[in-house]
N, C-alpha and C. Protein backbone atom coordinates (compact mmCIF):
# COMPACT_ATOMS: atom_id res chain seq x y z
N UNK A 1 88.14 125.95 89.30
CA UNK A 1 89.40 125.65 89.95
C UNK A 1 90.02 124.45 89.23
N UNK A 2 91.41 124.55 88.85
CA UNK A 2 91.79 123.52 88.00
C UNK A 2 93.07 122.54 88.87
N UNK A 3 92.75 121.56 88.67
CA UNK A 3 93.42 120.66 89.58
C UNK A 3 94.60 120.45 88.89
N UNK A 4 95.71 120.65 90.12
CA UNK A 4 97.07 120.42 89.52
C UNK A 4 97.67 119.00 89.19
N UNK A 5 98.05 119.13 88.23
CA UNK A 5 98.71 117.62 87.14
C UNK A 5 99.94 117.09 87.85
N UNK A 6 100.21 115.92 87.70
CA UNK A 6 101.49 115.43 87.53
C UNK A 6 102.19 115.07 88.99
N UNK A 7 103.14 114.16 88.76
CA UNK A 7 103.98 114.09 90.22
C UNK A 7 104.13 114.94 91.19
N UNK A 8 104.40 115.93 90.72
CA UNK A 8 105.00 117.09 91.48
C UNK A 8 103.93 117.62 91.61
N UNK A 9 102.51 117.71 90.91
CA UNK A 9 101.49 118.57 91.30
C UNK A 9 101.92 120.06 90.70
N UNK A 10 102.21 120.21 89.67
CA UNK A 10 102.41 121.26 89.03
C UNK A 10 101.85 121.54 87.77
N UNK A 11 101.75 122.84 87.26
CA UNK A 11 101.01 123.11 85.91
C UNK A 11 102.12 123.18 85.02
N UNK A 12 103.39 122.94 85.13
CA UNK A 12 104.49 123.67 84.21
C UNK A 12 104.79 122.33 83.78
N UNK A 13 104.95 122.53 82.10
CA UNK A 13 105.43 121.21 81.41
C UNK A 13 106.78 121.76 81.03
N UNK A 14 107.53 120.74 81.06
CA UNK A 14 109.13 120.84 80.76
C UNK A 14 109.21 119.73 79.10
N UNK A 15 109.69 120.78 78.29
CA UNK A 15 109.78 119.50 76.72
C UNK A 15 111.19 119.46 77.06
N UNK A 16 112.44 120.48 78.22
CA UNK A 16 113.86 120.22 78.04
C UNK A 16 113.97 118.73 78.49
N UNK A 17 114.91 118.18 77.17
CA UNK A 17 115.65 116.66 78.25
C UNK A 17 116.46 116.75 79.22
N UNK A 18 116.25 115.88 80.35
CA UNK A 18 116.98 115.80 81.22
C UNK A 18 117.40 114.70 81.38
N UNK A 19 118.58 114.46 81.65
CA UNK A 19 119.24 113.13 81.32
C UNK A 19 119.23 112.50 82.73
N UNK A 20 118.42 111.22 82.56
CA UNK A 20 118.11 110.32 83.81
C UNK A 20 119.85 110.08 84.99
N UNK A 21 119.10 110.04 85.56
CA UNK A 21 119.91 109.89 87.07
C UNK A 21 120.24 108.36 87.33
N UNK A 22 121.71 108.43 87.27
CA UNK A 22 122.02 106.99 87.80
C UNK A 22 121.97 106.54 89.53
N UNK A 23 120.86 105.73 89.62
CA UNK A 23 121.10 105.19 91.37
C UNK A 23 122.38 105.05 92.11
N UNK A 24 123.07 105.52 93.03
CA UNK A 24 124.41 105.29 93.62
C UNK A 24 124.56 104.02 93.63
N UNK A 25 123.47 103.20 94.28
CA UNK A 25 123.51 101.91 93.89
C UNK A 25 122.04 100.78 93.79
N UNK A 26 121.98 100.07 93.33
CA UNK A 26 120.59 99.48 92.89
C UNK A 26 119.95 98.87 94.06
N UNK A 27 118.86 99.16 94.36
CA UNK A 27 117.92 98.59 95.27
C UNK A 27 117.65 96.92 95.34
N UNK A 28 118.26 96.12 96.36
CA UNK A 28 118.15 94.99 96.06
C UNK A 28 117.09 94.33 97.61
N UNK A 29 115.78 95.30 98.11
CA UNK A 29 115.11 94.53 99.04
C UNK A 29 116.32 94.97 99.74
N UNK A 30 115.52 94.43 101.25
CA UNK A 30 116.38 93.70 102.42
C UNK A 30 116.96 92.65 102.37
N UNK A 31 117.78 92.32 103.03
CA UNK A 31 117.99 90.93 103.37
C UNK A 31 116.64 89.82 103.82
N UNK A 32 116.59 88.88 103.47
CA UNK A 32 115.43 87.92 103.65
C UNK A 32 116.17 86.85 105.12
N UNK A 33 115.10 86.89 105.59
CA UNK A 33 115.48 85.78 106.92
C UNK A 33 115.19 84.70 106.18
N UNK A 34 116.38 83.76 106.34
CA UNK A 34 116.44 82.25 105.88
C UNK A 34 115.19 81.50 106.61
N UNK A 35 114.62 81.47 107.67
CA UNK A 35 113.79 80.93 107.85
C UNK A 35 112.45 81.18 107.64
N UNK A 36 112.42 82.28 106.78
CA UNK A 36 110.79 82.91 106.36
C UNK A 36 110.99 83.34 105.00
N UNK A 37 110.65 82.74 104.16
CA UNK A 37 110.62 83.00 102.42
C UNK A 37 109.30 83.26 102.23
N UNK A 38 109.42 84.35 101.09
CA UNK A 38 108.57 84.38 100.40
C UNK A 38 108.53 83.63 99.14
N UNK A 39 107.38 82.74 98.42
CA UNK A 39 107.39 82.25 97.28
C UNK A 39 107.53 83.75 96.22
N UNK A 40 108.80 83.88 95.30
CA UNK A 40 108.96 84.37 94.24
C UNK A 40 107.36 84.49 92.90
N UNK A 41 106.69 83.75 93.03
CA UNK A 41 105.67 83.61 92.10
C UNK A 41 104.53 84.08 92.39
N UNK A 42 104.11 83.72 94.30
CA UNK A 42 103.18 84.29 94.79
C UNK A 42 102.95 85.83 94.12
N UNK A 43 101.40 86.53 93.61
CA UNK A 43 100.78 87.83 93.24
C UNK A 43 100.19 88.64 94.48
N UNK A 44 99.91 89.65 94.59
CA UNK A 44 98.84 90.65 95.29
C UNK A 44 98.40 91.81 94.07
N UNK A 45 97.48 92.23 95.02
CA UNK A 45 96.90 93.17 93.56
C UNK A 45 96.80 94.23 95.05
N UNK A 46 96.83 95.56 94.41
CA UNK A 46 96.77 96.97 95.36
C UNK A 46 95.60 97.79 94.62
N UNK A 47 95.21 98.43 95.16
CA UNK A 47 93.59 99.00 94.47
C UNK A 47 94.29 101.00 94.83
N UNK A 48 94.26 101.42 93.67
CA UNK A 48 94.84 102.98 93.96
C UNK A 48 93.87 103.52 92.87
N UNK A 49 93.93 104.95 92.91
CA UNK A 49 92.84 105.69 92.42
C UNK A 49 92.86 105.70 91.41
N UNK A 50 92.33 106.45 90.39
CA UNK A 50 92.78 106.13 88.57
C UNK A 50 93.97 107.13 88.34
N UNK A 51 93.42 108.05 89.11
CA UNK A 51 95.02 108.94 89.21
C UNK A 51 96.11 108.53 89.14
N UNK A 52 96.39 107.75 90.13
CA UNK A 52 97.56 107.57 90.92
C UNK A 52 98.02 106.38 89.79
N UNK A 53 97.23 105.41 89.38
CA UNK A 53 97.53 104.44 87.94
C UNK A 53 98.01 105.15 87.24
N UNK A 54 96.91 106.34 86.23
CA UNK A 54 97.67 107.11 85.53
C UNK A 54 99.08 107.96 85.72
N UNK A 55 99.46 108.20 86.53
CA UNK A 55 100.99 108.77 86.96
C UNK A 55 102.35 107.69 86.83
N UNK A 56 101.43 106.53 87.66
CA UNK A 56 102.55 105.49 87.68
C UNK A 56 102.94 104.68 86.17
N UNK A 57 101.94 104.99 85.22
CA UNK A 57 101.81 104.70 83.85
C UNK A 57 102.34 105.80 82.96
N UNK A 58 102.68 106.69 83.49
CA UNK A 58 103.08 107.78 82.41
C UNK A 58 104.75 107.87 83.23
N UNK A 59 104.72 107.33 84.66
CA UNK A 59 106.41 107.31 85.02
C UNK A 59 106.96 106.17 84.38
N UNK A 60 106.35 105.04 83.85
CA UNK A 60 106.78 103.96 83.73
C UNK A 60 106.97 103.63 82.30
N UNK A 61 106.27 104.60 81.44
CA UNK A 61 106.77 105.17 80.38
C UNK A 61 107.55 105.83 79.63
N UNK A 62 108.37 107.03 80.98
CA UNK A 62 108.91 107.90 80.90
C UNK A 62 110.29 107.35 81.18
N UNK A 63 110.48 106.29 82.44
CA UNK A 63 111.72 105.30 82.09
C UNK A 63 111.85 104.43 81.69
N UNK A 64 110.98 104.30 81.19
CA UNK A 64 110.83 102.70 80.18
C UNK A 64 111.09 101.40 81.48
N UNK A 65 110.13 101.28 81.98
CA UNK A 65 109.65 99.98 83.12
C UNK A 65 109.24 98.94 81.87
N UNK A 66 109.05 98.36 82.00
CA UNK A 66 107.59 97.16 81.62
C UNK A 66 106.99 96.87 82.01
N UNK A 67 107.29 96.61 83.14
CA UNK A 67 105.72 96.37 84.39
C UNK A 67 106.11 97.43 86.17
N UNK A 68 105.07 97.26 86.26
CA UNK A 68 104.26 97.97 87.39
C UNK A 68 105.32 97.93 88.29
N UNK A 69 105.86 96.22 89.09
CA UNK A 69 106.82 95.99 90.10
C UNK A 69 108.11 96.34 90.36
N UNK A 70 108.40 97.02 88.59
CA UNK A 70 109.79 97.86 88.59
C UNK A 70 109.77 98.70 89.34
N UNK A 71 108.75 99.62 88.81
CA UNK A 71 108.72 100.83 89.02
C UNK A 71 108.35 101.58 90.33
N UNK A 72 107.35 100.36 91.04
CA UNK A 72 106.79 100.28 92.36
C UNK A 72 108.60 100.03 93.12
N UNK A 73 109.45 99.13 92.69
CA UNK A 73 110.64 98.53 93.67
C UNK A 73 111.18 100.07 93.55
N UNK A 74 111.68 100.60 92.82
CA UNK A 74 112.64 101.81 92.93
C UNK A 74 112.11 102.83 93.24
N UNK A 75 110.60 102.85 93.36
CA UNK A 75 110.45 104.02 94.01
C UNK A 75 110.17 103.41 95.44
N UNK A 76 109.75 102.65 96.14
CA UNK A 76 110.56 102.00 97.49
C UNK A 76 111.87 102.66 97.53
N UNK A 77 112.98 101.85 97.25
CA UNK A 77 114.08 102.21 96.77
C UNK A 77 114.49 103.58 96.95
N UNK A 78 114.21 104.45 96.48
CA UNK A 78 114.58 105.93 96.82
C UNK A 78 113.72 106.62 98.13
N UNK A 79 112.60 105.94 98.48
CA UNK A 79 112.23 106.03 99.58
C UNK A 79 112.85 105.72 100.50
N UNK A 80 113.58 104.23 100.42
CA UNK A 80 114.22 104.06 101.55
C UNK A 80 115.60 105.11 101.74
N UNK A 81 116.27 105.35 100.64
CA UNK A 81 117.29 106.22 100.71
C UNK A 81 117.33 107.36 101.48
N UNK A 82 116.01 107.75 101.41
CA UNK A 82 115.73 109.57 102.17
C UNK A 82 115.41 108.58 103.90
N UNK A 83 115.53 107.92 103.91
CA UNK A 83 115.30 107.26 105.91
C UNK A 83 116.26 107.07 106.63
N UNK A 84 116.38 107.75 107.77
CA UNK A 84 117.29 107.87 108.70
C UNK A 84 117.29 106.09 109.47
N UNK A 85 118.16 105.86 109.70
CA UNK A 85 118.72 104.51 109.93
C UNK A 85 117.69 103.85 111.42
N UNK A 86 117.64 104.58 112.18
CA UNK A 86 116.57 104.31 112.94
C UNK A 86 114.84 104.18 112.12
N UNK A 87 114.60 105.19 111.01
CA UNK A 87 113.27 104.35 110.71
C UNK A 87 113.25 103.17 109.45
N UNK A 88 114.86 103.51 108.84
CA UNK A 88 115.21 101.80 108.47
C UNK A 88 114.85 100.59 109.06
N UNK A 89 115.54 100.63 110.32
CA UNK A 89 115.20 99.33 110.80
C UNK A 89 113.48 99.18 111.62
N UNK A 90 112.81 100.53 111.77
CA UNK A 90 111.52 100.36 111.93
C UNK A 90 110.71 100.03 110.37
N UNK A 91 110.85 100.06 109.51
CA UNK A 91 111.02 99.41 108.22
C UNK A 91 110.87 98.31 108.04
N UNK A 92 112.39 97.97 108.28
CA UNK A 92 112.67 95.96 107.90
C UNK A 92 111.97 95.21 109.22
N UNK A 93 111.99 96.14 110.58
CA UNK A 93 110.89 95.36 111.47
C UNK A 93 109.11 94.99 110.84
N UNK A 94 108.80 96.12 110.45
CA UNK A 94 107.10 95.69 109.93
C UNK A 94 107.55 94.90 108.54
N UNK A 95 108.29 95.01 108.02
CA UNK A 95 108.40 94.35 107.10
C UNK A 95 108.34 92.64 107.80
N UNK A 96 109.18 92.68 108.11
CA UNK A 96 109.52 91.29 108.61
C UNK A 96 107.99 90.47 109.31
N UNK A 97 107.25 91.67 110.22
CA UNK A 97 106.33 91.07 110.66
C UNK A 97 105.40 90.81 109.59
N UNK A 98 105.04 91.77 108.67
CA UNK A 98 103.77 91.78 107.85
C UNK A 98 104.18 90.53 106.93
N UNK A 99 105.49 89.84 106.69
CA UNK A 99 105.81 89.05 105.53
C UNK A 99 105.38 87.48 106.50
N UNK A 100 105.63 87.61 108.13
CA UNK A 100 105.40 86.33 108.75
C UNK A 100 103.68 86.10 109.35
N UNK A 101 103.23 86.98 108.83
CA UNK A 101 101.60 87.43 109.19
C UNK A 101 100.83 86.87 107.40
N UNK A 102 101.33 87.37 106.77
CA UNK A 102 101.30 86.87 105.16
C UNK A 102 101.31 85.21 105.18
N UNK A 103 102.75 85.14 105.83
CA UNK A 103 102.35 83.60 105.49
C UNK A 103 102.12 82.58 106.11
N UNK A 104 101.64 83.13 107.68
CA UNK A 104 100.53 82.27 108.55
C UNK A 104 99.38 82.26 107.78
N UNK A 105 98.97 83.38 107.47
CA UNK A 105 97.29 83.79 106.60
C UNK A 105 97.42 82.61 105.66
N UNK A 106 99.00 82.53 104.66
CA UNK A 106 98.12 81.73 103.93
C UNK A 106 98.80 80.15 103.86
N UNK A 107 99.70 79.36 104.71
CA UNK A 107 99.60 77.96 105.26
C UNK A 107 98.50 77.81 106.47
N UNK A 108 97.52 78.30 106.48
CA UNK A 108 96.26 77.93 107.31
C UNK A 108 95.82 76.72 106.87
């Protein structure tokens, strides 16, 4: 049984070009609450399968990223696009909590 390849999980390779898709408009985050910042410099590291590396390394190739956080933001980014406005703001709610939970954890 041969395990299916690629994003889509398909066996069919395409050599036609297809000419990349311009965003309606660029993903810029949420709005940030003035009273809860995140430090810009602060890192995390995410642990995903070798798979899932390899895909995000062959997408990030395929639009020419340079690093990982591009490619991770816009595909957020088009995620958020496909969300109906009610699980938007269930969204920017965990967001908001998990970012003020972050940084109780770490001014301890």
């Amino acid at each position: 049984m041969s395990e299916k390849m690629g994003m889509f999980r398909t066996n069919k390779v395409s050599t036609d070009y297809v000419e990349m898709q311009k965003p309606k408009e660029v993903y810029a985050g949420i709005v940030e609450d003035d009273s809860v910042k995140l430090d810009p410099n602060d890192r995390s590291t995410i642990r995903v399968p070798i798979k899932t590396k390899l895909e995000l390394d062959s997408l990030m190739a395929t639009l020419g990223y340079q690093y990982s956080y591009e490619a991770i933001s816009d595909l957020i980014g088009f995620a958020l696009d496909k969300l109906e406005a009610e699980d938007i703001r269930d969204y920017e709610r965990g967001f908001e909590s998990r970012k003020k939970a972050y940084l109780k954890r770490k001014n301890k």
